[in-house]
N, C-alpha and C. Protein backbone atom coordinates (compact mmCIF):
# COMPACT_ATOMS: atom_id res chain seq x y z
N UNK A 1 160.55 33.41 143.80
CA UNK A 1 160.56 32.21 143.02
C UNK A 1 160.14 32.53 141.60
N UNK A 2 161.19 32.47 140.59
CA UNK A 2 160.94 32.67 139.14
C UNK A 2 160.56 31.09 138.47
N UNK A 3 160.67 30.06 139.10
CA UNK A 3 160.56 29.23 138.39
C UNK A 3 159.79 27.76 139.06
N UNK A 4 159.54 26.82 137.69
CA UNK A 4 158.67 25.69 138.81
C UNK A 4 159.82 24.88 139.24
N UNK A 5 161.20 24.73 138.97
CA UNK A 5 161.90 23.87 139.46
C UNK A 5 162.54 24.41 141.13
N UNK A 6 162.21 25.89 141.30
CA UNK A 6 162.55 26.78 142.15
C UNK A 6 161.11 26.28 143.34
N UNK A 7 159.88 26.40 142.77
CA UNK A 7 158.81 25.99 143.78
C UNK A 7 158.95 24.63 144.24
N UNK A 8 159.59 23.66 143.30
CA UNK A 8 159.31 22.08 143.56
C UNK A 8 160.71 22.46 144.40
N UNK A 9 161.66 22.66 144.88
CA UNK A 9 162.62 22.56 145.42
C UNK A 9 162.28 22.97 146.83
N UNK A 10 161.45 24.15 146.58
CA UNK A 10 160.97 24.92 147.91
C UNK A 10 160.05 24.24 148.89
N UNK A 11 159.43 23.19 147.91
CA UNK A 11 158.38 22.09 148.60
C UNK A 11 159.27 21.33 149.24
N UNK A 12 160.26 20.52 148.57
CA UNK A 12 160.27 19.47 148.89
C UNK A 12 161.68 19.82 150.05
N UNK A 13 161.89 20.73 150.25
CA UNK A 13 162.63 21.40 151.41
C UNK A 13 162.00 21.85 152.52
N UNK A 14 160.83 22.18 152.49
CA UNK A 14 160.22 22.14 153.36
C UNK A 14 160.17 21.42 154.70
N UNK A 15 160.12 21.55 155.83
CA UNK A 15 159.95 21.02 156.88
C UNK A 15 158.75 19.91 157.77
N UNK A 16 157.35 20.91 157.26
CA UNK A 16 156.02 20.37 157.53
C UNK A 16 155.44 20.84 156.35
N UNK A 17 153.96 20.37 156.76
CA UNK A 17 153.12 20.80 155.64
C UNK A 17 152.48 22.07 155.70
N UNK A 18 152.81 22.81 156.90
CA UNK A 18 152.78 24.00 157.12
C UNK A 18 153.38 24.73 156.25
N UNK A 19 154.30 24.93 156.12
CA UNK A 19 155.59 25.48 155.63
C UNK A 19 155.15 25.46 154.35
N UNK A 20 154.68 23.91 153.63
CA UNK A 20 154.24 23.71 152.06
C UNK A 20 153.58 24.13 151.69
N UNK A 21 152.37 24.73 152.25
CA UNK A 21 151.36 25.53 152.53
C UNK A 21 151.55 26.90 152.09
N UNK A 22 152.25 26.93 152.95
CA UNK A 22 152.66 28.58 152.83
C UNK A 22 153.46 28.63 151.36
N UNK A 23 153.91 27.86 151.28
CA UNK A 23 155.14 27.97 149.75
C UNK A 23 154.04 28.04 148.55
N UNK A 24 153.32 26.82 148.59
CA UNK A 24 152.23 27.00 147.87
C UNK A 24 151.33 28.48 147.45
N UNK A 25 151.05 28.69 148.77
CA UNK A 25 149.85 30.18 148.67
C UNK A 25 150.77 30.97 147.96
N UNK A 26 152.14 30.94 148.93
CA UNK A 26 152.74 32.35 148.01
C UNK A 26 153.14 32.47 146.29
N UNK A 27 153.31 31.09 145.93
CA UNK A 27 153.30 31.16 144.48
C UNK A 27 152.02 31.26 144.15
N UNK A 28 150.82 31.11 144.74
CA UNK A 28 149.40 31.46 143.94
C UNK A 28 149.26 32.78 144.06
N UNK A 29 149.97 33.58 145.23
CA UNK A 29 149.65 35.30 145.05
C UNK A 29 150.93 35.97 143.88
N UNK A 30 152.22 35.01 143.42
CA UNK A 30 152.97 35.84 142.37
C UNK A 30 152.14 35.34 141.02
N UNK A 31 151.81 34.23 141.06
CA UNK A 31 150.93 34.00 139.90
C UNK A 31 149.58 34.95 139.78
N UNK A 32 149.23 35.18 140.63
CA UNK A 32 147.80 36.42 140.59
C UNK A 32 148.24 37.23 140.21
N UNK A 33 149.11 37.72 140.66
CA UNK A 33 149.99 39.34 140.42
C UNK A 33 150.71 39.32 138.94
N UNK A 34 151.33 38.19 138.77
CA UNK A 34 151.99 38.41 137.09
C UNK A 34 150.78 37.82 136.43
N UNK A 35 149.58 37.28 136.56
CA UNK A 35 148.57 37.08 135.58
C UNK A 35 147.41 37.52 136.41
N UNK A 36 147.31 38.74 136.05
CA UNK A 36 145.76 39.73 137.07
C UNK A 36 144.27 38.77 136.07
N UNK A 37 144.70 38.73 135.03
CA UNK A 37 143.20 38.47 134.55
C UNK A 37 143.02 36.79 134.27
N UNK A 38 143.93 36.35 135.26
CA UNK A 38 143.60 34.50 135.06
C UNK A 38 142.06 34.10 135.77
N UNK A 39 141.83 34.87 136.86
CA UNK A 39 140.41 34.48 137.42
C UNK A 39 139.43 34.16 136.12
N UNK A 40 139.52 35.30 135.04
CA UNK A 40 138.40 35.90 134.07
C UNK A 40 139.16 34.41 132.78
N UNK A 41 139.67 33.68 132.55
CA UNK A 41 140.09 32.88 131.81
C UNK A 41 139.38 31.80 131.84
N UNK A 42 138.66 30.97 130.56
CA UNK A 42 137.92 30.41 130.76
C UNK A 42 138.26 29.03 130.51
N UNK A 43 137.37 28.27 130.66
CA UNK A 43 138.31 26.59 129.72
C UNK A 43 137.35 26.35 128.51
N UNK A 44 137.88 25.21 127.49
CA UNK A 44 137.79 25.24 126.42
C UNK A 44 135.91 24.53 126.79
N UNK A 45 135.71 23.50 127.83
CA UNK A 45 134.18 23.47 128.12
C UNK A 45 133.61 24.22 128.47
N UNK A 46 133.88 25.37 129.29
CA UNK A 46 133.05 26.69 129.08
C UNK A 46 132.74 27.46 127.54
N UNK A 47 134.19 27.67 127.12
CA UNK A 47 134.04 27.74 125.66
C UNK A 47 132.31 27.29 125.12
N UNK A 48 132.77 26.08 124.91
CA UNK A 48 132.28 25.71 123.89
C UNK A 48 130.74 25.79 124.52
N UNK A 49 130.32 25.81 125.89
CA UNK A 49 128.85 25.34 126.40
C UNK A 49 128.55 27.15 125.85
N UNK A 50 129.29 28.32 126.12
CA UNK A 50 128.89 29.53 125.38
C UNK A 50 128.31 29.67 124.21
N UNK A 51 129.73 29.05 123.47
CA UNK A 51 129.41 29.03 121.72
C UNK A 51 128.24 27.86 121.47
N UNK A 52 127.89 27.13 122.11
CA UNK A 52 126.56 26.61 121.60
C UNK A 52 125.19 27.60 121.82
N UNK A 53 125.28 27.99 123.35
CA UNK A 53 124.27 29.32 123.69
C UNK A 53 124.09 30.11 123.15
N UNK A 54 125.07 30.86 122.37
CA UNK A 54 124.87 31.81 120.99
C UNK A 54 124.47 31.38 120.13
N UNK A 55 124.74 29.86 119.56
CA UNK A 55 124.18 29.61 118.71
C UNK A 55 122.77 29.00 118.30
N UNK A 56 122.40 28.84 119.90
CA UNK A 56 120.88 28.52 119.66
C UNK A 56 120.21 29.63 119.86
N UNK A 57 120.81 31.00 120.40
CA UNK A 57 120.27 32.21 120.15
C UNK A 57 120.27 32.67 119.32
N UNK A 58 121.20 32.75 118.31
CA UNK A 58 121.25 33.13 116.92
C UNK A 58 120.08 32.37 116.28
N UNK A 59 119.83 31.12 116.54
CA UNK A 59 119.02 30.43 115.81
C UNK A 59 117.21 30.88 116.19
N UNK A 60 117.40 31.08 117.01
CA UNK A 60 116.03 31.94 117.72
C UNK A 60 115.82 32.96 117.05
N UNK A 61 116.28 33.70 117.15
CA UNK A 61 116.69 35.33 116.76
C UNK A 61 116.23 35.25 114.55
N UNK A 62 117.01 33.79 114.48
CA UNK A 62 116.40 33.75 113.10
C UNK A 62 115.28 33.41 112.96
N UNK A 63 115.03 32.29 113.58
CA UNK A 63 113.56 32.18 113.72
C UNK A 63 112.36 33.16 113.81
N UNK A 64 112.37 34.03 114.73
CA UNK A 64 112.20 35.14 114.94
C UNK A 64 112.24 36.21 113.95
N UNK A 65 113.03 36.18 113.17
CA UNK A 65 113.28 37.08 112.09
C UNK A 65 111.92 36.69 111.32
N UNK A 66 112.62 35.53 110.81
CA UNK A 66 111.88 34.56 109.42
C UNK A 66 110.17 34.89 110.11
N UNK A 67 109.68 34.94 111.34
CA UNK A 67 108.05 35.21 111.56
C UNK A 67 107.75 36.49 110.91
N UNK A 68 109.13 37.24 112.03
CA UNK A 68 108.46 38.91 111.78
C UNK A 68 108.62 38.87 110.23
N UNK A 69 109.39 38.94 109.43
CA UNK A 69 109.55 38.62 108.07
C UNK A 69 108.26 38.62 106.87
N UNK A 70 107.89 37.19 107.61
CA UNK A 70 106.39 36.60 107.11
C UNK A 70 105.40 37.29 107.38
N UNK A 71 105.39 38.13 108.51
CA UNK A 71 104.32 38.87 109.27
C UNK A 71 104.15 40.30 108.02
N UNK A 72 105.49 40.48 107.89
CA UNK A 72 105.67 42.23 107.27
C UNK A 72 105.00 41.77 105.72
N UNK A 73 105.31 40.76 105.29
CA UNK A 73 105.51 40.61 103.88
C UNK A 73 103.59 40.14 103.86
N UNK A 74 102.95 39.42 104.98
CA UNK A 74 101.84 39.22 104.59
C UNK A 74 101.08 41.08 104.89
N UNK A 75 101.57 41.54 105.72
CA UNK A 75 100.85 42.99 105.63
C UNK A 75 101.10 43.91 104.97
N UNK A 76 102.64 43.67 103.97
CA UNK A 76 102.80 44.49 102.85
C UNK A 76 102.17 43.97 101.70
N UNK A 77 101.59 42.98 101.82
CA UNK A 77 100.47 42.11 100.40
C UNK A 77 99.04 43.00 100.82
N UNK A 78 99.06 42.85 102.20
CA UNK A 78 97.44 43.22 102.66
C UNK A 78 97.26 45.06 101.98
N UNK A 79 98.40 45.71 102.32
CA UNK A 79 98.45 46.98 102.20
C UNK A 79 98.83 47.16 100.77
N UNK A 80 98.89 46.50 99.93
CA UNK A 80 99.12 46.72 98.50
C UNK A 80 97.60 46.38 97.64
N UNK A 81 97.13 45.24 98.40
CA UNK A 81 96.07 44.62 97.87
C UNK A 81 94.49 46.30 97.99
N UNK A 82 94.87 46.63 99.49
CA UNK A 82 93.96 47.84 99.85
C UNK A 82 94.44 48.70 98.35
N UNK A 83 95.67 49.22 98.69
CA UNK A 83 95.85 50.38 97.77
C UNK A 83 95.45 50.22 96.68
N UNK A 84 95.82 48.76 95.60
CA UNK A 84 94.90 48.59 94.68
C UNK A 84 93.48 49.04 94.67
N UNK A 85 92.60 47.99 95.51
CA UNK A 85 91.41 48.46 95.62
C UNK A 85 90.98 50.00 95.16
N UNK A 86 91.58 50.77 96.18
CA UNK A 86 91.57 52.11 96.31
C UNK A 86 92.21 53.22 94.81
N UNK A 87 92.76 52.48 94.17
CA UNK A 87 93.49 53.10 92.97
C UNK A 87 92.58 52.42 92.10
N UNK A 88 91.47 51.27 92.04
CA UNK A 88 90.69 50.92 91.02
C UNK A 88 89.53 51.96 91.52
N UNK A 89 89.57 51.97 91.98
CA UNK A 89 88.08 52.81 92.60
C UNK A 89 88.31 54.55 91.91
N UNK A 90 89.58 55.13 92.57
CA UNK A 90 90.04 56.21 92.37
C UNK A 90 89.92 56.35 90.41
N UNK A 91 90.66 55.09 89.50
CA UNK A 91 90.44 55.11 88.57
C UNK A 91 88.82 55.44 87.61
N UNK A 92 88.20 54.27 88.58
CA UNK A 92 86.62 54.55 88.24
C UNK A 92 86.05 55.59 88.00
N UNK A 93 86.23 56.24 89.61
CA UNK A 93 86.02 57.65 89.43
C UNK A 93 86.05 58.57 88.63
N UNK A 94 87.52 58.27 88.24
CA UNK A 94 87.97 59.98 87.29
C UNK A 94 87.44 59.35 85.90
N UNK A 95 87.46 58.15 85.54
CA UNK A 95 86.60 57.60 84.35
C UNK A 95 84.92 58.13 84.41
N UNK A 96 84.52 57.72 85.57
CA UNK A 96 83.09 58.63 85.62
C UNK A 96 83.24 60.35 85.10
N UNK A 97 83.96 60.53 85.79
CA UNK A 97 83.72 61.98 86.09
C UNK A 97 84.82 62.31 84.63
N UNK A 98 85.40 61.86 84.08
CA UNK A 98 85.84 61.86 82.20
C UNK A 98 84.85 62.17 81.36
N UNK A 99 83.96 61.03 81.37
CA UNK A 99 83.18 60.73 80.48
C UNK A 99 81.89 61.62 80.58
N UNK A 100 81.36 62.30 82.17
CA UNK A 100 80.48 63.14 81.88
C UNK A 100 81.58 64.52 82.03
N UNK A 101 82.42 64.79 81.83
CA UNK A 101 82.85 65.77 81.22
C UNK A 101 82.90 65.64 79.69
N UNK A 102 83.41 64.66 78.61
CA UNK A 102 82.76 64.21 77.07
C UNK A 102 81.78 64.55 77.02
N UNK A 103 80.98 63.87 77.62
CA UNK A 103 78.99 64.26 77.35
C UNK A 103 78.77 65.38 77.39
N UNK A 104 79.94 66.68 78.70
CA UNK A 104 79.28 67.48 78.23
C UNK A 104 79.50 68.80 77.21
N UNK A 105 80.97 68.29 77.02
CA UNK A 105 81.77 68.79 75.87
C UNK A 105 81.38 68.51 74.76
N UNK A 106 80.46 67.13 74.27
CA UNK A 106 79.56 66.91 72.84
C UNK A 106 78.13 67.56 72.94
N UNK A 107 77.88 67.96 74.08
CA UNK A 107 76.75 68.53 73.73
C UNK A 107 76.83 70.15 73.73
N UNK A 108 77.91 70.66 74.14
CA UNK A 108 78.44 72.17 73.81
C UNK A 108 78.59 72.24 72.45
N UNK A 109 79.56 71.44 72.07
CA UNK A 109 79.68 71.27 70.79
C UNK A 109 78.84 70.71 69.69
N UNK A 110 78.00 69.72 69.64
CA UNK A 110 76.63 69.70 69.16
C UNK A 110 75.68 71.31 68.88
N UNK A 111 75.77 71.81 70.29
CA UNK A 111 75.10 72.90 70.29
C UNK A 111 75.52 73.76 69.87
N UNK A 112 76.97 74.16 69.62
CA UNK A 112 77.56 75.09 69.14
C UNK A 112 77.85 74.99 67.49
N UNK A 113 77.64 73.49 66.96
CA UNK A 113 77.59 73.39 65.50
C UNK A 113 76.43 73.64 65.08
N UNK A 114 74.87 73.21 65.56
CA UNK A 114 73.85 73.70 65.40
C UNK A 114 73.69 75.27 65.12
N UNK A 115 74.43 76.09 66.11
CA UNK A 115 74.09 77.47 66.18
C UNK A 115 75.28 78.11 64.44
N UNK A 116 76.19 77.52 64.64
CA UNK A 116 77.04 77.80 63.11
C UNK A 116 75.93 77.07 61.99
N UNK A 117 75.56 75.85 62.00
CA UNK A 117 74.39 76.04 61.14
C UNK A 117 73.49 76.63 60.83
N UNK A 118 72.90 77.21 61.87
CA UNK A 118 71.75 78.42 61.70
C UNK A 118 72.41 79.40 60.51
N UNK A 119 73.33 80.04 61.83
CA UNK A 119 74.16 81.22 61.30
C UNK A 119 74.78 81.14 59.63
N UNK A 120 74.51 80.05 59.21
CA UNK A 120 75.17 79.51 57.77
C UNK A 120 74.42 79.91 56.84
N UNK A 121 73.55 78.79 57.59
CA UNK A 121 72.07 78.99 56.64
C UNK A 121 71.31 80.60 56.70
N UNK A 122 71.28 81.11 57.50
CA UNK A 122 71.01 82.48 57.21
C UNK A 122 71.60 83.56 56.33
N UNK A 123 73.17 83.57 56.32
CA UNK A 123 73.95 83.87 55.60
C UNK A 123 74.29 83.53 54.10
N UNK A 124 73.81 82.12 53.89
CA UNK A 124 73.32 81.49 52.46
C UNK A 124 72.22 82.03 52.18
N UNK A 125 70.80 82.13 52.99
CA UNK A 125 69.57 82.73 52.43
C UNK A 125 69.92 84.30 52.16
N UNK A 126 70.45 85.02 53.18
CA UNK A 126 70.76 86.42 52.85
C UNK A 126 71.72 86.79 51.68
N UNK A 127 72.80 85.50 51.12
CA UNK A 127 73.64 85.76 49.81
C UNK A 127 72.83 85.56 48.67
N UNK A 128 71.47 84.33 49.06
CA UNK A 128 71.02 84.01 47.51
C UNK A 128 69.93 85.11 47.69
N UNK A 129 69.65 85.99 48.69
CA UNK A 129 68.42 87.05 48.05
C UNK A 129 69.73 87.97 47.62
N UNK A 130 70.36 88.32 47.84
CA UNK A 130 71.30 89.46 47.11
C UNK A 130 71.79 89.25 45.59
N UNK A 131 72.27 87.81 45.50
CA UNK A 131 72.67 87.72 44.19
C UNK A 131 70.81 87.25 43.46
N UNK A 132 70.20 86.95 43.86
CA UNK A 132 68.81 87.06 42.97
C UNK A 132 68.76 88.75 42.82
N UNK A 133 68.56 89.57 43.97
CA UNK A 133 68.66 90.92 43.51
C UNK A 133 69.17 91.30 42.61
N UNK A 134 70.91 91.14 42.66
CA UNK A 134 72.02 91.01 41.35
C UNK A 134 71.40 90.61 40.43
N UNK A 135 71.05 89.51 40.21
CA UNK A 135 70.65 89.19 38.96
C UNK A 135 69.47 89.90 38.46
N UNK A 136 68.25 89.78 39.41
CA UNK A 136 67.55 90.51 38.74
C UNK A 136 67.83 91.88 38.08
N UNK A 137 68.27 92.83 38.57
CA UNK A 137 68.64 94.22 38.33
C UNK A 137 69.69 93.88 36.83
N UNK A 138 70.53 92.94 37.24
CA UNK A 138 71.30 92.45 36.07
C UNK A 138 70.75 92.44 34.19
N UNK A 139 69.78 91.60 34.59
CA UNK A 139 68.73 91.88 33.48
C UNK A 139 68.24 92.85 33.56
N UNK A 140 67.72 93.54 34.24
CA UNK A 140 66.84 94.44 34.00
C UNK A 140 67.63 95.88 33.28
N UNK A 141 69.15 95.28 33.65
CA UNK A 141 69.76 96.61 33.20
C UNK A 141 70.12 95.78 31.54
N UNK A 142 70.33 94.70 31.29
CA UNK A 142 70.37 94.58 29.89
C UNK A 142 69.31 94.82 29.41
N UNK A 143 68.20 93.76 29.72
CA UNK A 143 66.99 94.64 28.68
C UNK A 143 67.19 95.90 28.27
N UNK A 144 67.08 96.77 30.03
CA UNK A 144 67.41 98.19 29.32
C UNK A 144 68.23 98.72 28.27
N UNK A 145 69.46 98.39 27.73
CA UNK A 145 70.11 98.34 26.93
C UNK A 145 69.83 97.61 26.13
N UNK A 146 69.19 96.35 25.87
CA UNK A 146 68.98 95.56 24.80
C UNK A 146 68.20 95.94 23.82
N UNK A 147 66.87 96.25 24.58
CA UNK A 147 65.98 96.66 23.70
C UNK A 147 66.26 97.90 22.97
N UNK A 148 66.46 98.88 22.95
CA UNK A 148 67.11 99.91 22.42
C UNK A 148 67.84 99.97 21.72
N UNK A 149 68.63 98.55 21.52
CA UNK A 149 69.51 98.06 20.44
C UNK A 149 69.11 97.61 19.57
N UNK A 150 68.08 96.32 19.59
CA UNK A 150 67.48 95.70 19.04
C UNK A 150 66.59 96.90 17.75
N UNK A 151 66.33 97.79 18.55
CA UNK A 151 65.00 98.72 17.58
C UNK A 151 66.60 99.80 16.47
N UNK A 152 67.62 100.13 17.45
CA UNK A 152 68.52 100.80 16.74
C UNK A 152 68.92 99.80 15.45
N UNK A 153 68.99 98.52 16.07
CA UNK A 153 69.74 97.64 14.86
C UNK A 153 68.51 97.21 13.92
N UNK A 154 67.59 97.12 14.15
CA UNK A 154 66.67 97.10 13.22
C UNK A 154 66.04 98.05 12.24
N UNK A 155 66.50 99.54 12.53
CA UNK A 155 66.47 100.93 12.11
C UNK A 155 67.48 100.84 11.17
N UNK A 156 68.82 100.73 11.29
CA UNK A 156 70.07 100.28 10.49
C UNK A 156 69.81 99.12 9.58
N UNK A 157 69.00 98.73 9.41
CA UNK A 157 69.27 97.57 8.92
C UNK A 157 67.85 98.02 8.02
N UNK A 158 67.06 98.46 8.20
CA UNK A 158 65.36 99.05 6.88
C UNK A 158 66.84 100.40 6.43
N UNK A 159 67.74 101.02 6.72
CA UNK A 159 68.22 101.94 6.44
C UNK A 159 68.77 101.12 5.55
N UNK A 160 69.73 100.30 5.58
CA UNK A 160 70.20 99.65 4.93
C UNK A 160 69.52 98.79 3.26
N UNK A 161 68.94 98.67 3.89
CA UNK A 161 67.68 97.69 2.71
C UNK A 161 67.68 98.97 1.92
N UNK A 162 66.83 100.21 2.25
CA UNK A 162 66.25 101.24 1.10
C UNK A 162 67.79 101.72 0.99
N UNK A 163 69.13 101.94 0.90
CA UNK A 163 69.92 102.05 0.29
C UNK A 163 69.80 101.32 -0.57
N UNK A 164 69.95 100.17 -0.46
CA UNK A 164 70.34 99.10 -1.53
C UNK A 164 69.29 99.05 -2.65
C-alpha cells in the first residue's frame, strides 16, 4: 500500500474488524519502516514546554552568573584593597630606609667636607708661611742690594759735587 486512498479502500473492503485490524497494523509497520525516526518526533507542545525549560535554565544559569560575578568583583576589590595596603606599607618602607640612607650620605659628606677643610686650611697656613718666607728673604735680598747702592750712589754723587 503506497497510498491513503489505497489503505481507505483496503478498510472499507474489508470483511470484519479483524481483517481492519490487521490492515491497519500493517500500514503502522510500513510507516515505521519508511519513517524509522517518527517515535523520536516531537509535537509543537512538547516543543514549546522544552523551550520554556531552557529558558528558565538559562535564566538561572544567569542568575547564577550575575552572583558568582558579584562574588569575584567583591573579592577582586578585597584583593586590590590588601595589595594597596601592602604597596603603601612597602612604599613606607623604602621611604624609611631612603631617607636613613640621605642621613647617612650627609653625614659622610659633612664629614668628608670637614676633612677637605682641614686639609685646606693647612695647605693655606703652609702657603702663607712659604710666601712670608718668600717675602721675607725677598727683602732681605734687596736690602742686600739696596744698601750698597744707596752708599755707591751717594759716593757718585760727593764725586760729583767736588767735580763741579
Amino acid at each position: 500500500m503506497g497510498s491513503v486512498v489505497e489503505l481507505y479502500e483496503a478498510l472499507a473492503s474489508a470483511p470484519d474488524e479483524r481483517t481492519r485490524a490487521r490492515v491497519i497494523a500493517g500500514a503502522f509497520e510500513r510507516l515505521e519502516e519508511r519513517y524509522p525516526h517518527l517515535p523520536d518526533l516531537v509535537t509543537n507542545q512538547q516543543l514549546r514546554e522544552t523551550e520554556l525549560r531552557l529558558q528558565k535554565e538559562i535564566e538561572q544559569v544567569r542568575a547564577d552568573l550575575s552572583v558568582r560575578i558579584e562574588q569575584l568583583r567583591s573579592e577582586l576589590k578585597a584583593d586590590i584593597e590588601q595589595l594597596r595596603g601592602e604597596v603603601k606599607t612597602d612604599i613606607e618602607q623604602l621611604r624609611g630606609e631612603v631617607k636613613t640612607q640621605i642621613e647617612q650620605l650627609r653625614g659622610e659628606v659633612k664629614t668628608q667636607i670637614e676633612q677637605l677643610r682641614g686639609e685646606v686650611k693647612t695647605q693655606i697656613e703652609q702657603l702663607r708661611g712659604e710666601v712670608t718666607t718668600a717675602i721675607e728673604r725677598s727683602r732681605n735680598t734687596l736690602l742686600m742690594w739696596l744698601i750698597p747702592l744707596m752708599f755707591a750712589q751717594v759716593g757718585a754723587m760727593a764725586a760729583l759735587v767736588k767735580l763741579l
